[in-house]
PDB file of N, CA and C in Angstrom:
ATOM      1  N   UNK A   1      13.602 148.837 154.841  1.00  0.00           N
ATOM      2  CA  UNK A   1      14.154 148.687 156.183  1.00  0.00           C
ATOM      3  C   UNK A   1      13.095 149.120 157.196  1.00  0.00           C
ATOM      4  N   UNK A   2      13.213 148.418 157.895  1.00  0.00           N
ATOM      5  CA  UNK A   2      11.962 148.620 159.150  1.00  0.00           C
ATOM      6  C   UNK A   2      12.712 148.725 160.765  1.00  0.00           C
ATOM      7  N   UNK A   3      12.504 150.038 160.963  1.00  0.00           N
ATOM      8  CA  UNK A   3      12.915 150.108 162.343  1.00  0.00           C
ATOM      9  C   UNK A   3      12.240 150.860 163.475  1.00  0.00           C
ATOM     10  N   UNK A   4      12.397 150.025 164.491  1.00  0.00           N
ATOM     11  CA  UNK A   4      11.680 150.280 165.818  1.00  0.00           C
ATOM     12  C   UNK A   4      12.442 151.271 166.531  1.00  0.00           C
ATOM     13  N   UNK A   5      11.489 152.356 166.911  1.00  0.00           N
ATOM     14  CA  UNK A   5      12.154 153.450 167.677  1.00  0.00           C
ATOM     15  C   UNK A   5      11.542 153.182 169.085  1.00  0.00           C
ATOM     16  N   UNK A   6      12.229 153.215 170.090  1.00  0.00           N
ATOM     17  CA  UNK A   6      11.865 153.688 171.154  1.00  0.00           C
ATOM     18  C   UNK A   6      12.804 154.406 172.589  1.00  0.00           C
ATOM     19  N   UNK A   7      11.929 155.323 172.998  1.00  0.00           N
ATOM     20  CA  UNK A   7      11.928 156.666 173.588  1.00  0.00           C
ATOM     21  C   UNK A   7      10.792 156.766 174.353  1.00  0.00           C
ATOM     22  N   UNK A   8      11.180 157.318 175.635  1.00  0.00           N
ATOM     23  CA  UNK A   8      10.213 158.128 176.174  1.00  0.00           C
ATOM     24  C   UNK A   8       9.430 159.214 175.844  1.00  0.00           C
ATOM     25  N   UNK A   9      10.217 160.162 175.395  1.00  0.00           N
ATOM     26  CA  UNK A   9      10.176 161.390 174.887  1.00  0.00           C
ATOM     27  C   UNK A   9       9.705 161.446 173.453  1.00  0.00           C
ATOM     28  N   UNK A  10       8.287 161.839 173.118  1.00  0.00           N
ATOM     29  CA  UNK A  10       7.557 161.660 172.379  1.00  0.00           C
ATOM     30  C   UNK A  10       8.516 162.824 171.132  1.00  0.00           C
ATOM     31  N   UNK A  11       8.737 164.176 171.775  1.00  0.00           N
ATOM     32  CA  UNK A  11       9.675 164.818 171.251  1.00  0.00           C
ATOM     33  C   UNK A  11      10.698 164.144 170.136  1.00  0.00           C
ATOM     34  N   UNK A  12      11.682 163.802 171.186  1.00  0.00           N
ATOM     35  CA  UNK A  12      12.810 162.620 171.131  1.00  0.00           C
ATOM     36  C   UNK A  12      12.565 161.670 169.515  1.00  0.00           C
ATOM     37  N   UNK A  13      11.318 160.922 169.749  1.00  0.00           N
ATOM     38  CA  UNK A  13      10.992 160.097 168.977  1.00  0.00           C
ATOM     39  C   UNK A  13      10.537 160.786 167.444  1.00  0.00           C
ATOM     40  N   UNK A  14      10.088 161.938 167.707  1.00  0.00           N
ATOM     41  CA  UNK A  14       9.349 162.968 166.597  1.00  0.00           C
ATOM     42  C   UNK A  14      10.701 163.190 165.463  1.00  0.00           C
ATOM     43  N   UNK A  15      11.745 163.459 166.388  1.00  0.00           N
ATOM     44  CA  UNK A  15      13.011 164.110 165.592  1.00  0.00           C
ATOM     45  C   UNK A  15      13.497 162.755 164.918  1.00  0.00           C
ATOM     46  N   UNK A  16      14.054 162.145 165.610  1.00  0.00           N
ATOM     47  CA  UNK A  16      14.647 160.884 164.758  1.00  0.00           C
ATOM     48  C   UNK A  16      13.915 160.078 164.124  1.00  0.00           C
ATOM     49  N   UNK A  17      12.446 159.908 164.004  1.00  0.00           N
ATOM     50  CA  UNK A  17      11.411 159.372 162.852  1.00  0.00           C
ATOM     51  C   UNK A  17      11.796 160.872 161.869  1.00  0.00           C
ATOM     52  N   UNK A  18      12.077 161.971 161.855  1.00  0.00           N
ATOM     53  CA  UNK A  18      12.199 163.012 160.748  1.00  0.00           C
ATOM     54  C   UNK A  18      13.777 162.438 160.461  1.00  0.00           C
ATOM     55  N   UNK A  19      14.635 162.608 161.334  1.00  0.00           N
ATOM     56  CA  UNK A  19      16.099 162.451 160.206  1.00  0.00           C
ATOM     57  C   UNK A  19      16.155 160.960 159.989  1.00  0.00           C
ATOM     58  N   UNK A  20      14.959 159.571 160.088  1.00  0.00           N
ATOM     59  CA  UNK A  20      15.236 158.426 159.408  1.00  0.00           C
ATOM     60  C   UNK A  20      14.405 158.794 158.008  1.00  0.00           C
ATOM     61  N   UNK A  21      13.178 159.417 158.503  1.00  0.00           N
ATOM     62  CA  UNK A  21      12.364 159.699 157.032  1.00  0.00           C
ATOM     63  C   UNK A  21      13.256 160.630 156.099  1.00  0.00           C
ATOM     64  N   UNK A  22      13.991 161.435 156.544  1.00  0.00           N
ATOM     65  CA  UNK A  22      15.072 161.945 155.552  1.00  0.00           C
ATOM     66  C   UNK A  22      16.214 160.885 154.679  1.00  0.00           C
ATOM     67  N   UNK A  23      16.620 160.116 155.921  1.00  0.00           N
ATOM     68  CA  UNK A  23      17.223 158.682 154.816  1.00  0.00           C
ATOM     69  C   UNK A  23      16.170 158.163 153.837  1.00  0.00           C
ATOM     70  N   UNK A  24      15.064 158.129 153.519  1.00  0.00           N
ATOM     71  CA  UNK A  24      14.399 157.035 153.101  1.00  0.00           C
ATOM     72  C   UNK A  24      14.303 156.098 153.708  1.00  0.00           C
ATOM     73  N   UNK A  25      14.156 155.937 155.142  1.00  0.00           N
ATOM     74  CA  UNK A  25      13.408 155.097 155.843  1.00  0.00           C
ATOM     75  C   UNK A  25      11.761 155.554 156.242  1.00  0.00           C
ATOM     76  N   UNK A  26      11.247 154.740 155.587  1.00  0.00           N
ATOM     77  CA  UNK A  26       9.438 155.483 155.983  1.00  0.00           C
ATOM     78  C   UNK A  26       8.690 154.230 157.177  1.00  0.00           C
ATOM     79  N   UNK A  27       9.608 152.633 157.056  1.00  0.00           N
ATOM     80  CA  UNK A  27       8.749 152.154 157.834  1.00  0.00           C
ATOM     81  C   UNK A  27       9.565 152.338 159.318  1.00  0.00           C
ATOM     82  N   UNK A  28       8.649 153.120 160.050  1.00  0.00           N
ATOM     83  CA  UNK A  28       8.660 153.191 161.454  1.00  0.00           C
ATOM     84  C   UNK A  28       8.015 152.882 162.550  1.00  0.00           C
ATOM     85  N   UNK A  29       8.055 152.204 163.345  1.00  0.00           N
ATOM     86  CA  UNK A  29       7.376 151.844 164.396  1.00  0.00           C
ATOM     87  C   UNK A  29       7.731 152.433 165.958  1.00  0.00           C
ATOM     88  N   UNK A  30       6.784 153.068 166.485  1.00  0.00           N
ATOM     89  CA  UNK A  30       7.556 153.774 167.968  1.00  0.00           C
ATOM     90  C   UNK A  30       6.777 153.069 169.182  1.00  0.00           C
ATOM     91  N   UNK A  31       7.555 153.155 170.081  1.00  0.00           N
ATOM     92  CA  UNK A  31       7.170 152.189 171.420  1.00  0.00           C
ATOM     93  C   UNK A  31       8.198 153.982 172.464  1.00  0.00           C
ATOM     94  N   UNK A  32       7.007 153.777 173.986  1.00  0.00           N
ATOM     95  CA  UNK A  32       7.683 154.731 174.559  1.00  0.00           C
ATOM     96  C   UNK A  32       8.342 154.428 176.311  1.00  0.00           C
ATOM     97  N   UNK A  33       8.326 152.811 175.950  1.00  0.00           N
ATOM     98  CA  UNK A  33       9.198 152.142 177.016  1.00  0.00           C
ATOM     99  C   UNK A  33       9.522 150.704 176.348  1.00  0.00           C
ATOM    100  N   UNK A  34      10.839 150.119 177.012  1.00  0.00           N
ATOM    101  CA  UNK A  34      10.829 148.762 177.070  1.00  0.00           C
ATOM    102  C   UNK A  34       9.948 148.337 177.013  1.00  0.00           C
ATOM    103  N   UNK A  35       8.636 148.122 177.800  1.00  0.00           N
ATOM    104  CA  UNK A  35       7.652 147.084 178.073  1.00  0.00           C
ATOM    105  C   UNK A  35       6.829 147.160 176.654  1.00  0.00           C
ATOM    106  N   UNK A  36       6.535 148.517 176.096  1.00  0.00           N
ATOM    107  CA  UNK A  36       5.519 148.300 174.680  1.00  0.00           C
ATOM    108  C   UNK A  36       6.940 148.174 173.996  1.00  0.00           C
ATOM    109  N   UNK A  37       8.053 147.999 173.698  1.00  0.00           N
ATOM    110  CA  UNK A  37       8.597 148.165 172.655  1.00  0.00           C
ATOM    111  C   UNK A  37       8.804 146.432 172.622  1.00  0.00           C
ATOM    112  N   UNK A  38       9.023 145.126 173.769  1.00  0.00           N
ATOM    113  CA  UNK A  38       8.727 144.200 173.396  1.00  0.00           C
ATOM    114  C   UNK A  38       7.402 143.922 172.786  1.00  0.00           C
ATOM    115  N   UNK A  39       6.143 144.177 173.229  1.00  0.00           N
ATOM    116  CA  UNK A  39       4.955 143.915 172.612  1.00  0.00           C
ATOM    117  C   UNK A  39       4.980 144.113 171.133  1.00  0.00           C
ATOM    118  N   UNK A  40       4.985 145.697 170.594  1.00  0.00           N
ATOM    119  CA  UNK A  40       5.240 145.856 169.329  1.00  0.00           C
ATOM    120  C   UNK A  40       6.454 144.966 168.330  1.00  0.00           C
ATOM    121  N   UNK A  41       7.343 144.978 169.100  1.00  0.00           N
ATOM    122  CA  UNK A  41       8.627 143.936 168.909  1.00  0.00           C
ATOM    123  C   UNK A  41       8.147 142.751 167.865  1.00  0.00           C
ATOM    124  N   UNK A  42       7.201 142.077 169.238  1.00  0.00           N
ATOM    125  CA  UNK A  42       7.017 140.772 168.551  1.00  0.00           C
ATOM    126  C   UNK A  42       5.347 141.069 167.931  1.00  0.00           C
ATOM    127  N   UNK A  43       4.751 141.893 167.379  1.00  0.00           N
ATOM    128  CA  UNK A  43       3.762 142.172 166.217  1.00  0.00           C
ATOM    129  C   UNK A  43       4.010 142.761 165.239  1.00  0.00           C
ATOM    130  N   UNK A  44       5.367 143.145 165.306  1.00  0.00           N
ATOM    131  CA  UNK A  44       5.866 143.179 164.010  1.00  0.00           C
ATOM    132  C   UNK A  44       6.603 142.974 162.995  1.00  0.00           C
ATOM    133  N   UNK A  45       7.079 142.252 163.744  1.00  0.00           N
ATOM    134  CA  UNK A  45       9.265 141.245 162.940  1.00  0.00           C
ATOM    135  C   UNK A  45       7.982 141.352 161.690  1.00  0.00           C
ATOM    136  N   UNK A  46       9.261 141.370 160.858  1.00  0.00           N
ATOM    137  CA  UNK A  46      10.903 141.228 161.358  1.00  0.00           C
ATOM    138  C   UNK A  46      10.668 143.033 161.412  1.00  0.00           C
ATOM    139  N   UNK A  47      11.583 143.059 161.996  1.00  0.00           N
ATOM    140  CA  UNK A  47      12.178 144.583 162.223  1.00  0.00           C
ATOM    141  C   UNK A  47      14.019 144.375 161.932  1.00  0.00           C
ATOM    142  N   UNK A  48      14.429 145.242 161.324  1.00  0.00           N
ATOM    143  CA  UNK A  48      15.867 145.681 160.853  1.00  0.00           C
ATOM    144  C   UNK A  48      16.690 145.588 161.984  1.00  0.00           C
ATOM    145  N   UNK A  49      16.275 147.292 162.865  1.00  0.00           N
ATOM    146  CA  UNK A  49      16.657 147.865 163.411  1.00  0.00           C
ATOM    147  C   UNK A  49      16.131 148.262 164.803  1.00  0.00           C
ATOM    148  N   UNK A  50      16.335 148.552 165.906  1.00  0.00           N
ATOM    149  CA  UNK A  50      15.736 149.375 166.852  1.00  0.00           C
ATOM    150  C   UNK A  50      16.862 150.174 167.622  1.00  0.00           C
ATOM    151  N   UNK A  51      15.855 151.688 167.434  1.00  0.00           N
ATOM    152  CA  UNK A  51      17.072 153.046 168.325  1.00  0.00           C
ATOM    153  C   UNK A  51      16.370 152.592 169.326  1.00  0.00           C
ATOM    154  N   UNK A  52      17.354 152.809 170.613  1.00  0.00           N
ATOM    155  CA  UNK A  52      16.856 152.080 172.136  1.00  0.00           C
ATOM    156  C   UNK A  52      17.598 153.021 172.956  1.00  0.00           C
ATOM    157  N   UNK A  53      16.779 154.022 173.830  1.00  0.00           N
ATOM    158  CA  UNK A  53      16.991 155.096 174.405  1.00  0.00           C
ATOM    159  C   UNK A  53      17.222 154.196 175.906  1.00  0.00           C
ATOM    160  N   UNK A  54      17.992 154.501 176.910  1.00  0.00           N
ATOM    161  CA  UNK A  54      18.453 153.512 178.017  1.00  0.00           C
ATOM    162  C   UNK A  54      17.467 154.186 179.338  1.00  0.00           C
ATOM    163  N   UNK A  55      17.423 155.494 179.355  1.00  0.00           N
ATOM    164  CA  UNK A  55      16.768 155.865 180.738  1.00  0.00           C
ATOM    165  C   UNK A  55      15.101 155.984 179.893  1.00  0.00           C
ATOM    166  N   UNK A  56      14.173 155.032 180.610  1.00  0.00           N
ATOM    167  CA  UNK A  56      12.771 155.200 180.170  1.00  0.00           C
ATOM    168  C   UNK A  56      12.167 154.605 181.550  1.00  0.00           C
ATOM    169  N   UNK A  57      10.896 155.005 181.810  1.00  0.00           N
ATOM    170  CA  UNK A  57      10.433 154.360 182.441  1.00  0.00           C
ATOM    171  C   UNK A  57       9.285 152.877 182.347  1.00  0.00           C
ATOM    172  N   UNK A  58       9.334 152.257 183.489  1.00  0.00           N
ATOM    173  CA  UNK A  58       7.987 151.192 182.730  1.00  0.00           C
ATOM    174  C   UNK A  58       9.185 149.750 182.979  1.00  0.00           C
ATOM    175  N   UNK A  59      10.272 149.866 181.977  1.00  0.00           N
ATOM    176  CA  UNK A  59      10.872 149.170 181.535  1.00  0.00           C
ATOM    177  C   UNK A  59      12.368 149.617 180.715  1.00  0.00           C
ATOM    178  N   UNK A  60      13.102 149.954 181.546  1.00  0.00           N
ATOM    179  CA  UNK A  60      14.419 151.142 180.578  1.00  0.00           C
ATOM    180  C   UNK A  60      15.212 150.188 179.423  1.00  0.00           C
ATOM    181  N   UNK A  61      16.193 150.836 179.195  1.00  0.00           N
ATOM    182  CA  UNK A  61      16.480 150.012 177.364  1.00  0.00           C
ATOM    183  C   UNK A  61      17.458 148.842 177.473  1.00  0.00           C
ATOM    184  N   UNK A  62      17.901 149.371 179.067  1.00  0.00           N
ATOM    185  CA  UNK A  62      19.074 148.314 179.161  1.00  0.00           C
ATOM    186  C   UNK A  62      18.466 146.547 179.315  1.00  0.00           C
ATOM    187  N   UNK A  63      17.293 147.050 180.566  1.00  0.00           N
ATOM    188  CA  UNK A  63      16.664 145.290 180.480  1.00  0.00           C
ATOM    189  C   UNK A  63      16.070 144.763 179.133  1.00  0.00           C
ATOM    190  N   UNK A  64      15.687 146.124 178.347  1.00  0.00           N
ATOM    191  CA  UNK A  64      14.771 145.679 177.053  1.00  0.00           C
ATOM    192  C   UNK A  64      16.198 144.991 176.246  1.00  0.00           C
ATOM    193  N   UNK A  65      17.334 145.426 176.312  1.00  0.00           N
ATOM    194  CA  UNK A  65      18.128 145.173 175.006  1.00  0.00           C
ATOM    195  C   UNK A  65      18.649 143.986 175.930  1.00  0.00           C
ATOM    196  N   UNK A  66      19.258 143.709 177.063  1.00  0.00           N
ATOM    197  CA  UNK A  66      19.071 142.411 177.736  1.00  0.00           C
ATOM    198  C   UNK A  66      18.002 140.966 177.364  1.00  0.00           C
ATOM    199  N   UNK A  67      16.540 141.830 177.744  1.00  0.00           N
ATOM    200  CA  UNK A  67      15.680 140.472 177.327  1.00  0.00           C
ATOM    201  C   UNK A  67      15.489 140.355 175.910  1.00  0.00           C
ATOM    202  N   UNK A  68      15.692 140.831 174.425  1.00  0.00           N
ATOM    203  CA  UNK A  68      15.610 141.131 173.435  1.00  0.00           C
ATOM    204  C   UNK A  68      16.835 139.989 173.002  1.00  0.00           C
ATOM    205  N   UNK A  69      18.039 140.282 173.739  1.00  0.00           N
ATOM    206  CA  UNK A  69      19.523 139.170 173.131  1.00  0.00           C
ATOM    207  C   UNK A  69      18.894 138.036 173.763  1.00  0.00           C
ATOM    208  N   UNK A  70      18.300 137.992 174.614  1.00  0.00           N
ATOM    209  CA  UNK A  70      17.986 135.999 175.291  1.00  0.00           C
ATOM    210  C   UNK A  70      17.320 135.508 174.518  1.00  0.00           C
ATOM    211  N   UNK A  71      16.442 135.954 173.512  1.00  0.00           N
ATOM    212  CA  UNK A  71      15.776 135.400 172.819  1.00  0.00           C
ATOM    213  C   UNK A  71      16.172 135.252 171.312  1.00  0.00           C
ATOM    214  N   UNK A  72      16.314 133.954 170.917  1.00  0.00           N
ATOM    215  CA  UNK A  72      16.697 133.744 169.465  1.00  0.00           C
ATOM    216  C   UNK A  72      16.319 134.657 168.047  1.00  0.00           C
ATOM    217  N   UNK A  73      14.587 134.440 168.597  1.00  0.00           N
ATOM    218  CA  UNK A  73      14.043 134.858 167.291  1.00  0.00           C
ATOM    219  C   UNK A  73      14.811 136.269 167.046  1.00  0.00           C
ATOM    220  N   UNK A  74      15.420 136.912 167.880  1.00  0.00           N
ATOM    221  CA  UNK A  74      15.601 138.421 167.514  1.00  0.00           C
ATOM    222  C   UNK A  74      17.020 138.434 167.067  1.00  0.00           C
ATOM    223  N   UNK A  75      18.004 137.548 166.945  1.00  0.00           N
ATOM    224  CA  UNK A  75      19.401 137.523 167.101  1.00  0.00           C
ATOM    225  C   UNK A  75      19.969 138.497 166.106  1.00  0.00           C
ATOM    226  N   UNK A  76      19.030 138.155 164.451  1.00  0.00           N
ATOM    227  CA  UNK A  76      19.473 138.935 163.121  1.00  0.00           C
ATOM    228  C   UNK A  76      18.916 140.906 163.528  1.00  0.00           C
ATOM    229  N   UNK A  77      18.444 141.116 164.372  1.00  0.00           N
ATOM    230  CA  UNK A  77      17.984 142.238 164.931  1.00  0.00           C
ATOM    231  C   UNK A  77      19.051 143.468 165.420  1.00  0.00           C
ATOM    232  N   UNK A  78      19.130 144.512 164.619  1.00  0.00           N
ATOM    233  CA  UNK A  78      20.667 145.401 165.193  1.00  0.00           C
ATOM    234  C   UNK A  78      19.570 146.379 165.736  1.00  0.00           C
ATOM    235  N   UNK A  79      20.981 146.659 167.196  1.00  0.00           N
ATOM    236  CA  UNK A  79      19.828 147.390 167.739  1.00  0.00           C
ATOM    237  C   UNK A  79      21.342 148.255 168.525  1.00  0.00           C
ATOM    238  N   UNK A  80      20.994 149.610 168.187  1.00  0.00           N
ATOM    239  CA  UNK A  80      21.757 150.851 168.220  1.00  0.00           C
ATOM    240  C   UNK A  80      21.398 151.324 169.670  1.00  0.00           C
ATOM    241  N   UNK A  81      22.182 152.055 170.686  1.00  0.00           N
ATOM    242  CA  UNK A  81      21.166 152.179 172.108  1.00  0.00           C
ATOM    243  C   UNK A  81      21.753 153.921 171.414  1.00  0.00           C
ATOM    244  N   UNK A  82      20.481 155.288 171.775  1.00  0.00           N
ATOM    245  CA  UNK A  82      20.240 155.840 171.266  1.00  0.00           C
ATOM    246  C   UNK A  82      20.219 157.117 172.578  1.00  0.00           C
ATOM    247  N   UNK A  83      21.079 157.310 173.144  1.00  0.00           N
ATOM    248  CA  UNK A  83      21.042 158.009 175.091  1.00  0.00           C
ATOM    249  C   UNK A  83      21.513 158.785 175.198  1.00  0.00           C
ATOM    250  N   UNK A  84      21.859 159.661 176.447  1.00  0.00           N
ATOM    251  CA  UNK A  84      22.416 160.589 176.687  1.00  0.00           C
ATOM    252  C   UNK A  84      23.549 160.130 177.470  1.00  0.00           C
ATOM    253  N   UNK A  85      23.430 158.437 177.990  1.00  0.00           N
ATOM    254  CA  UNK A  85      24.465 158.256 178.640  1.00  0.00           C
ATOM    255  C   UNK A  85      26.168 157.876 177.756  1.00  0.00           C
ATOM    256  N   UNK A  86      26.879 158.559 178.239  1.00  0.00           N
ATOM    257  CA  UNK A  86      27.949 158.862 177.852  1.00  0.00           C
ATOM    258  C   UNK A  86      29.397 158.593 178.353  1.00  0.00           C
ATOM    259  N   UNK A  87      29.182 157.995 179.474  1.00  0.00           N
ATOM    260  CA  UNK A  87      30.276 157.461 179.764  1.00  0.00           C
ATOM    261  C   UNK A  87      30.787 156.131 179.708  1.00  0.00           C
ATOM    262  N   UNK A  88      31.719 156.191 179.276  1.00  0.00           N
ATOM    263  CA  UNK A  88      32.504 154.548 178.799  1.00  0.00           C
ATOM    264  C   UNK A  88      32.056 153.683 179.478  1.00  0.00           C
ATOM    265  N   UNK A  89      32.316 153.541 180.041  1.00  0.00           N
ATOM    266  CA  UNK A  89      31.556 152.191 181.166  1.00  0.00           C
ATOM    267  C   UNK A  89      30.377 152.147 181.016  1.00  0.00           C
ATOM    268  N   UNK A  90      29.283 152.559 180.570  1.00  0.00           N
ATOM    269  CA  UNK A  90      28.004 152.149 180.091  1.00  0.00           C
ATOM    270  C   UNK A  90      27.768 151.999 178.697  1.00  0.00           C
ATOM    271  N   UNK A  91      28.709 152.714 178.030  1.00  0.00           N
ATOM    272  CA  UNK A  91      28.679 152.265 176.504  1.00  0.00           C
ATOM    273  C   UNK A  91      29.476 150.666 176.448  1.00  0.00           C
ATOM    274  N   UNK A  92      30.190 150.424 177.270  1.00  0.00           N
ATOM    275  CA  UNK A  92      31.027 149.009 176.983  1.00  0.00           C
ATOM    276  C   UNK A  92      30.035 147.839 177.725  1.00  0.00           C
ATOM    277  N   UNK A  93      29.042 148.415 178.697  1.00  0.00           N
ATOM    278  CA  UNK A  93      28.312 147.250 179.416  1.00  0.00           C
ATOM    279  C   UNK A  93      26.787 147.378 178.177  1.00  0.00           C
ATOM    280  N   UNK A  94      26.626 148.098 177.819  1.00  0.00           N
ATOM    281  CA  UNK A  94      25.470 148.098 177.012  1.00  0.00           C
ATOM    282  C   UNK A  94      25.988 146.967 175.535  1.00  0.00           C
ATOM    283  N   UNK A  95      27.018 147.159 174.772  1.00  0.00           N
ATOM    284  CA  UNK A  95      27.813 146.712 173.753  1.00  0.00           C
ATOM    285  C   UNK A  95      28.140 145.260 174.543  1.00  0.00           C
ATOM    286  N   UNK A  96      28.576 145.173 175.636  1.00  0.00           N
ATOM    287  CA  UNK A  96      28.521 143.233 176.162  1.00  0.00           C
ATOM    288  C   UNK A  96      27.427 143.109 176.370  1.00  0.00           C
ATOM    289  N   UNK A  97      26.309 143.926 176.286  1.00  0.00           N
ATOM    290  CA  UNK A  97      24.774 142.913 176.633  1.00  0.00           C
ATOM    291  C   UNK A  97      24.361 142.600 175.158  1.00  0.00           C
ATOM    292  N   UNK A  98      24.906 143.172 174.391  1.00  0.00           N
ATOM    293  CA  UNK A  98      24.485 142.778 172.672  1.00  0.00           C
ATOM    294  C   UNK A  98      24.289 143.980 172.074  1.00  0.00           C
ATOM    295  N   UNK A  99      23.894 145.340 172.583  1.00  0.00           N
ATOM    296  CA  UNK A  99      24.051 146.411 171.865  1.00  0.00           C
ATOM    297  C   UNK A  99      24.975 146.287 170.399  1.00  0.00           C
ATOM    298  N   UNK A 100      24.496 146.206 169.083  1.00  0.00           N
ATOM    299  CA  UNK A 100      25.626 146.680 168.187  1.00  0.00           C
ATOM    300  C   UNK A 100      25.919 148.011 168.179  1.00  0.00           C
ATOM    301  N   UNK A 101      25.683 148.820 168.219  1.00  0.00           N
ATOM    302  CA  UNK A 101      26.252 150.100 167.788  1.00  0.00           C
ATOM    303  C   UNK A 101      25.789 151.492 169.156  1.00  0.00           C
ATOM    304  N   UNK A 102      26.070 152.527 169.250  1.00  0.00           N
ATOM    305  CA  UNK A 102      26.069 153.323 170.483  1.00  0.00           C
ATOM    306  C   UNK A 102      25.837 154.580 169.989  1.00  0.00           C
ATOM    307  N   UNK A 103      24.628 155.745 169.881  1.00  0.00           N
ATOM    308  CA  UNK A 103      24.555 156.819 169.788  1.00  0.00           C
ATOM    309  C   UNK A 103      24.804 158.003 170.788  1.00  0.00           C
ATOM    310  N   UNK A 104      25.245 158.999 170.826  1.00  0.00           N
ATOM    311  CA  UNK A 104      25.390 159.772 172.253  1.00  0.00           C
ATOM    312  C   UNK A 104      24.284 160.754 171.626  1.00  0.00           C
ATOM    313  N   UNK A 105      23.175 161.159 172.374  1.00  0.00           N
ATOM    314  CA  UNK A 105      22.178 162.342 172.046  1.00  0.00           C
ATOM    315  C   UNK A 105      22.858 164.041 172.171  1.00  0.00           C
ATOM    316  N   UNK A 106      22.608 164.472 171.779  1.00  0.00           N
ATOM    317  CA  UNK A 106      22.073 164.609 170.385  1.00  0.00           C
ATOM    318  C   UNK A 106      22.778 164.439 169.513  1.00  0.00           C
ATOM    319  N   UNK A 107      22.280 163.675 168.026  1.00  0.00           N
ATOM    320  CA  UNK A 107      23.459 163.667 167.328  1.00  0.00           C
ATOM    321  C   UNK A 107      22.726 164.005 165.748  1.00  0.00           C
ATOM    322  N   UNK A 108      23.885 163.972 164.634  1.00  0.00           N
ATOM    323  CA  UNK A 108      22.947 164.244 163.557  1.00  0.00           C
ATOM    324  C   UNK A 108      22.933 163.313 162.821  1.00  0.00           C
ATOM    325  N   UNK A 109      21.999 163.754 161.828  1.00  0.00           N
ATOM    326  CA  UNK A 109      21.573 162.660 160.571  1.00  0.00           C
ATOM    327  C   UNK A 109      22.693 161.952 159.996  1.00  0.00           C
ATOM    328  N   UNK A 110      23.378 162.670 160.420  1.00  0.00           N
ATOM    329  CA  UNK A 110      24.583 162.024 159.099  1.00  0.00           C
ATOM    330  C   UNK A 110      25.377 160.962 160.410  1.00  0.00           C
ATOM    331  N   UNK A 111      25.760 161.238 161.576  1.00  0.00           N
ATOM    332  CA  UNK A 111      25.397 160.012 162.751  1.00  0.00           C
ATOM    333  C   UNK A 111      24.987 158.791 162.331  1.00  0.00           C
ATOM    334  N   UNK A 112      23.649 159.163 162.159  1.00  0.00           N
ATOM    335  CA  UNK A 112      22.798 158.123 162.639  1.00  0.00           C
ATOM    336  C   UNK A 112      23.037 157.453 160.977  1.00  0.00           C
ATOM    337  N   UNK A 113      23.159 158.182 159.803  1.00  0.00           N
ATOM    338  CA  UNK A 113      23.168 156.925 158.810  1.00  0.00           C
ATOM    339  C   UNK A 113      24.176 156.556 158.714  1.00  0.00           C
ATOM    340  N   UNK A 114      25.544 156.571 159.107  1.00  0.00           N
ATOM    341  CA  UNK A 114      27.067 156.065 159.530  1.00  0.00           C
ATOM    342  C   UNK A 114      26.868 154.917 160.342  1.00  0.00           C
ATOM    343  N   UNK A 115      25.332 154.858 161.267  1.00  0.00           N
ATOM    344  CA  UNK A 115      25.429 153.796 162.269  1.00  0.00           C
ATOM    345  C   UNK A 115      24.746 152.779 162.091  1.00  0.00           C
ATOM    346  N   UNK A 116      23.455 153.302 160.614  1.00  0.00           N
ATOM    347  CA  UNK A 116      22.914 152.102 160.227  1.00  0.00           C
ATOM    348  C   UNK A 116      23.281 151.780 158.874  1.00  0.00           C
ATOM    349  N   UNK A 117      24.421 151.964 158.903  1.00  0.00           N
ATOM    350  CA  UNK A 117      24.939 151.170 157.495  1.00  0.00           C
ATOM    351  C   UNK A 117      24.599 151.457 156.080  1.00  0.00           C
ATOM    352  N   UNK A 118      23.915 152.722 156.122  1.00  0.00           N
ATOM    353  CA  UNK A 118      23.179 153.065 154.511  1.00  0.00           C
ATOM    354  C   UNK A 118      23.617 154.567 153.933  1.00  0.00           C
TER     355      UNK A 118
END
């Protein structure tokens, strides 16, 4: 399984590459806005998965997971938004832009493998 992390917060990104490498996920790829996380995006499909943190700068997660659903090639692509934002109304507008699944930060390992299916 191959999944794309991206985060601002180099931190952020440090911890959840440790509790995916605790699943037995080793292939990881990190991007620390929208704008590199399309670039990397498309140099590395297929990709599984991508955690998609919503407040970033550059390019935040909501336009990334927006321009990410317009495009075909990515459709088989689950992509978890991974935030601190927490209130319903942004978890239900993130989930109609194509979001599958919704993390609230901080959360734990056992979270996050409930959300990717393993």
């Amino acid at each position: 399984m191959k999944v794309l992390l991206v985060d601002d917060s180099a931190t952020m990104r440090r911890i959840q590459k440790t509790q995916l490498t605790g699943l037995g996920i080793s292939e990881v790829v990190e991007a620390g806005d929208g704008s590199e996380a399309l670039t990397k995006l498309q140099a590395v499909m297929p990709v599984d998965i991508i955690l998609l943190d919503w407040n970033m700068p550059v390019m935040d997660g909501f336009t990334f997971l927006k321009k990410v659903r317009e495009d075909a090639t990515y459709k088989s692509v689950k992509i978890i938004m991974c935030t601190s934002e927490s209130e319903k109304s942004r978890v239900v507008e993130a989930l109609k832009a194509g979001a599958n699944n919704y993390l609230v930060k901080p959360f734990t390992p056992e979270a996050l493998k409930e959300k990717l299916g393993i």
